[in-house]
C-alpha atoms as a PDB file:
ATOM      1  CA  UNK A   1      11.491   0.912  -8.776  1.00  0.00           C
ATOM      2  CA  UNK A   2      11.799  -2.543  -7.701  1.00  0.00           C
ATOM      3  CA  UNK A   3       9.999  -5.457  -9.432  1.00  0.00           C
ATOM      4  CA  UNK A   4       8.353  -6.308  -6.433  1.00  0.00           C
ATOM      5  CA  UNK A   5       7.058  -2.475  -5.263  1.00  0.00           C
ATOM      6  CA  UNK A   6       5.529  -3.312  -8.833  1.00  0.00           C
ATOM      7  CA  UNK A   7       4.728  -6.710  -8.705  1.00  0.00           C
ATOM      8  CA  UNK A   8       2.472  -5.492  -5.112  1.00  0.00           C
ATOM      9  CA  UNK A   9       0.709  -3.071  -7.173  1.00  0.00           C
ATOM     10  CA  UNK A  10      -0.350  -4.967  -9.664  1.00  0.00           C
ATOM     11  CA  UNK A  11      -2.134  -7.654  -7.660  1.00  0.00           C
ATOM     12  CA  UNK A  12      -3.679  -4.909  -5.624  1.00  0.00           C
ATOM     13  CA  UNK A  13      -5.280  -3.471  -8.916  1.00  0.00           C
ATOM     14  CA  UNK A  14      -5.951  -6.617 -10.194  1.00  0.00           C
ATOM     15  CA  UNK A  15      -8.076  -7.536  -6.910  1.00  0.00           C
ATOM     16  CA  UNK A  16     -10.050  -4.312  -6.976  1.00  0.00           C
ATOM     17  CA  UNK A  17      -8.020  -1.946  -4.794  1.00  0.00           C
ATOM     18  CA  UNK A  18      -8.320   1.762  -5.550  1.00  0.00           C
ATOM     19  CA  UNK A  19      -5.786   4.938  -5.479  1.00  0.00           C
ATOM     20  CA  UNK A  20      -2.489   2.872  -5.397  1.00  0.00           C
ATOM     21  CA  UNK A  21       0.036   4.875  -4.549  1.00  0.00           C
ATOM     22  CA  UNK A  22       3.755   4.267  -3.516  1.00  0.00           C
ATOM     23  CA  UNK A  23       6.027   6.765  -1.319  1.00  0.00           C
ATOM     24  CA  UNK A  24       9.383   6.285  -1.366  1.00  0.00           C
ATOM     25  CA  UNK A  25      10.426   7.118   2.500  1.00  0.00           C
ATOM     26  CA  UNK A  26      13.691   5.306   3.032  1.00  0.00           C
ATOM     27  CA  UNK A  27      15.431   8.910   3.743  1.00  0.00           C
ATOM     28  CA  UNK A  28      12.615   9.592   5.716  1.00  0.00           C
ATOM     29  CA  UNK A  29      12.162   6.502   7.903  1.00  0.00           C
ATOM     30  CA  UNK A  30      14.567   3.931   8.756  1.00  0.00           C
ATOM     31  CA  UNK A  31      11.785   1.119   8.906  1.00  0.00           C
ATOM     32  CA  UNK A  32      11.257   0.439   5.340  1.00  0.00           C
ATOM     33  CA  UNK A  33      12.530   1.397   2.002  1.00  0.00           C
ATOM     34  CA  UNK A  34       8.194   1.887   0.692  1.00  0.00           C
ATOM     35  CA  UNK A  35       4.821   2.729   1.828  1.00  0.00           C
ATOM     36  CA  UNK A  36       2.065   1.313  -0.740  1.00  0.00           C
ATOM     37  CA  UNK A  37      -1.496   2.478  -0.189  1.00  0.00           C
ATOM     38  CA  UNK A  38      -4.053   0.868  -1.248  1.00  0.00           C
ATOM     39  CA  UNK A  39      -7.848   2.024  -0.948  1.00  0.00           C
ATOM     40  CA  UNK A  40      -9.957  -1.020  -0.647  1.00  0.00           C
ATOM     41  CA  UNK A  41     -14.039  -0.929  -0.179  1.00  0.00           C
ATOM     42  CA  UNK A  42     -15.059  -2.433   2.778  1.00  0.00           C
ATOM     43  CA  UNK A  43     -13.806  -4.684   5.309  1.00  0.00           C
ATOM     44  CA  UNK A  44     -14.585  -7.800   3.089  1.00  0.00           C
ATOM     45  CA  UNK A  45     -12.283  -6.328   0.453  1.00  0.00           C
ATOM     46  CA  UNK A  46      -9.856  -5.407   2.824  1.00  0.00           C
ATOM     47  CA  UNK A  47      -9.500  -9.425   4.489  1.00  0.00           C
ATOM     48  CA  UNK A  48      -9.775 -10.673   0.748  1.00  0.00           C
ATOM     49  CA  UNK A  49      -6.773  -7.892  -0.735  1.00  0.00           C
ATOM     50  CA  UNK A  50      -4.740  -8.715   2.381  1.00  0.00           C
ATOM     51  CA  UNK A  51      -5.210 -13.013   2.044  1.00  0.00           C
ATOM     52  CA  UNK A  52      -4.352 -12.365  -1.981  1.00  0.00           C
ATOM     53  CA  UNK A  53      -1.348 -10.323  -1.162  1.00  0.00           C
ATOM     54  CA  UNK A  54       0.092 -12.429   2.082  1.00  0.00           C
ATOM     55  CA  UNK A  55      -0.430 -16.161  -0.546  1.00  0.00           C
ATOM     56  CA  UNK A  56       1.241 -14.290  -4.020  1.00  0.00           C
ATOM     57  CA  UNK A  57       4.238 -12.124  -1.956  1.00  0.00           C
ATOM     58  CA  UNK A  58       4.571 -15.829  -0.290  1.00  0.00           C
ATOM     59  CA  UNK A  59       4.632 -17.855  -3.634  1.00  0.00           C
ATOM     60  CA  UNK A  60       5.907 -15.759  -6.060  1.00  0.00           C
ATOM     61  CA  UNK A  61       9.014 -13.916  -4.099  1.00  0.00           C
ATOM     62  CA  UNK A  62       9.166 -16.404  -1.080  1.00  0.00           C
ATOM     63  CA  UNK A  63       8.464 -13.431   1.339  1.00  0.00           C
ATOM     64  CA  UNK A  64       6.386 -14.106   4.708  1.00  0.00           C
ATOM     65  CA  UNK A  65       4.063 -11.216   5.222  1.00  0.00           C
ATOM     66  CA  UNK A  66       3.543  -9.918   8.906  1.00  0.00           C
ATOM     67  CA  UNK A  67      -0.123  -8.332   9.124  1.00  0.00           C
ATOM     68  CA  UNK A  68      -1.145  -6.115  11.693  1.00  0.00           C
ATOM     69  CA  UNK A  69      -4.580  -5.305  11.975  1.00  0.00           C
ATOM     70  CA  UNK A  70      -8.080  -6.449  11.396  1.00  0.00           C
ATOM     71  CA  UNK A  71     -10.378  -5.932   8.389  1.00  0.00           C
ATOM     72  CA  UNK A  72     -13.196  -4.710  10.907  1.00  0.00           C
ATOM     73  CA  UNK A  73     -10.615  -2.103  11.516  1.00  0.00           C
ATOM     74  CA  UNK A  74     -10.808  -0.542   8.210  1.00  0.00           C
ATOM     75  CA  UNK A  75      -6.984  -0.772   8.511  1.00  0.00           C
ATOM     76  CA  UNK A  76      -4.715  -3.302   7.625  1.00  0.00           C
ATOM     77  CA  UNK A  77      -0.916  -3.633   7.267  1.00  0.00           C
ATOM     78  CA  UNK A  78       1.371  -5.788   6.178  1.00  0.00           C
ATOM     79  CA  UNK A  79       4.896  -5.560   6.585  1.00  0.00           C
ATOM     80  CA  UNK A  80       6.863  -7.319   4.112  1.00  0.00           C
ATOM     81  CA  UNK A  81      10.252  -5.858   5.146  1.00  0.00           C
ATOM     82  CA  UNK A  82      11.615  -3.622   3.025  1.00  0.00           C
ATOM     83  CA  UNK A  83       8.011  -2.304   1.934  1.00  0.00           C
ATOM     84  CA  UNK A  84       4.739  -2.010   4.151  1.00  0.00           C
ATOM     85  CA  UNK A  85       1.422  -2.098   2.424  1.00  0.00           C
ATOM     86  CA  UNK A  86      -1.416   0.083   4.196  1.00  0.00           C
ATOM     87  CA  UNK A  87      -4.570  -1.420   3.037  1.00  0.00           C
ATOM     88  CA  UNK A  88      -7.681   0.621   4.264  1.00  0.00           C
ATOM     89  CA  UNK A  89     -10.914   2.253   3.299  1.00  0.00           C
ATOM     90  CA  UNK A  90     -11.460   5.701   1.725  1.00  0.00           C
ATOM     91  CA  UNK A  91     -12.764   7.372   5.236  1.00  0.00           C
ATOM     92  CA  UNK A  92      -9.722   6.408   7.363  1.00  0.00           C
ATOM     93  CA  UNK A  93      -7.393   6.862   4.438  1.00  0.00           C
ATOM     94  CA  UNK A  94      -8.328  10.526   4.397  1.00  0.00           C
ATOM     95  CA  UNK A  95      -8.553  10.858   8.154  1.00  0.00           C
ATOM     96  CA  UNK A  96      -5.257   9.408   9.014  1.00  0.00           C
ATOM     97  CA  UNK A  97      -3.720  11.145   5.691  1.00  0.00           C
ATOM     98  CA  UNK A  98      -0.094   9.327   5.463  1.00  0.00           C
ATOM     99  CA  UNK A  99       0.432  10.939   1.588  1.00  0.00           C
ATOM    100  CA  UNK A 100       0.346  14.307   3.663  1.00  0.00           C
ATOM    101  CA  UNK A 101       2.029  13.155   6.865  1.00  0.00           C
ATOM    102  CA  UNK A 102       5.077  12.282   4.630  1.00  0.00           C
ATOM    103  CA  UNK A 103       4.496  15.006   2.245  1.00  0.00           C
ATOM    104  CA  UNK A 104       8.233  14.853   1.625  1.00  0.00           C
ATOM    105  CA  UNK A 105       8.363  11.493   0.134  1.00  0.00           C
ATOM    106  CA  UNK A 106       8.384  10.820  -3.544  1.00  0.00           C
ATOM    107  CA  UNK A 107       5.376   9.584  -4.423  1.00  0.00           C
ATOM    108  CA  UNK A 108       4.203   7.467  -7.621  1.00  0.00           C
ATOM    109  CA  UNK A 109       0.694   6.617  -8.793  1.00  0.00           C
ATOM    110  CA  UNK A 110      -0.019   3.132 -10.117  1.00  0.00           C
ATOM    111  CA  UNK A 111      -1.770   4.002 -13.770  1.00  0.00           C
ATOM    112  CA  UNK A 112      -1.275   0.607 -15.201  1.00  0.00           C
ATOM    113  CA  UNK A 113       2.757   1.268 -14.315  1.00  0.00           C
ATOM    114  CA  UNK A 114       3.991   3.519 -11.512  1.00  0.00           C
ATOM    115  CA  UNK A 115       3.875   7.092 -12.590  1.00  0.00           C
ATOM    116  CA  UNK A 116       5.607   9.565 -10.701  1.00  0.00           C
ATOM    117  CA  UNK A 117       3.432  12.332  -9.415  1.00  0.00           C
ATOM    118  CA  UNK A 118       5.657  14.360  -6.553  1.00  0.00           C
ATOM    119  CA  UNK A 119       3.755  15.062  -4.164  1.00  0.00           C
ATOM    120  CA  UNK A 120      -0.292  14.128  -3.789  1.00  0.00           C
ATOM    121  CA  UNK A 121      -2.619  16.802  -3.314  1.00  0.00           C
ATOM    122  CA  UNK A 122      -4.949  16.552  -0.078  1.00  0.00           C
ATOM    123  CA  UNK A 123      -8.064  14.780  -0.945  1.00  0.00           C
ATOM    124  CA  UNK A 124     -10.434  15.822   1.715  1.00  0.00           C
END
């Protein structure tokens, strides 16, 4: 796993976010190499993960972030490349599903380090 799939993570949990998980759909997609999904609480937490991540993926790994989306959305995504982060709360998480959209990705759980997990159950 790439130091910055895990670097992405780890400021996610650090600012709160919830059921981190990265799927590994390069063979499935040609538009990025990672999904990470992060569960955030409410709009608030959504603007403040995505400011956090766009100012740390710029200073720390030099990356300009792209972000699509408003907080007031419940959706937010930002496309750093290689790996776009899907930062939304738990209702549209489940509705739009994207663990079982790409069910056939490998998937890992961030547990204090990225654990591999196959594939994620349905949580509705």
């Amino acid at each position: 796993m790439s130091e910055l799939v895990t670097g992405v993570c780890k400021i996610a949990y650090e600012k709160g976010g919830n059921e981190i998980v990265v799927m590994e759909i390069a063979r499935l997609l040609p538009i990025a190499t990672h999904f990470v999904l992060i569960t955030c609480e409410n709009p608030i937490h959504i603007r403040a993960m995505a400011d956090e991540l766009e100012e740390r993926l710029e200073t720390e790994w030099g990356i300009r972030v792209t972000r699509e989306g408003e907080p007031e959305s419940r959706w937010v995504i930002l496309d750093c490349g290689d790996i776009i982060i899907h930062l939304f709360d738990a209702e549209l998480r489940r509705y739009y599903d994207l663990e079982g959209l790409w069910a056939d990705a490998p998937m890992l759980r961030w547990e204090g380090k990225l654990v591999a997990v196959g594939r994620l159950t349905q949580r509705r």
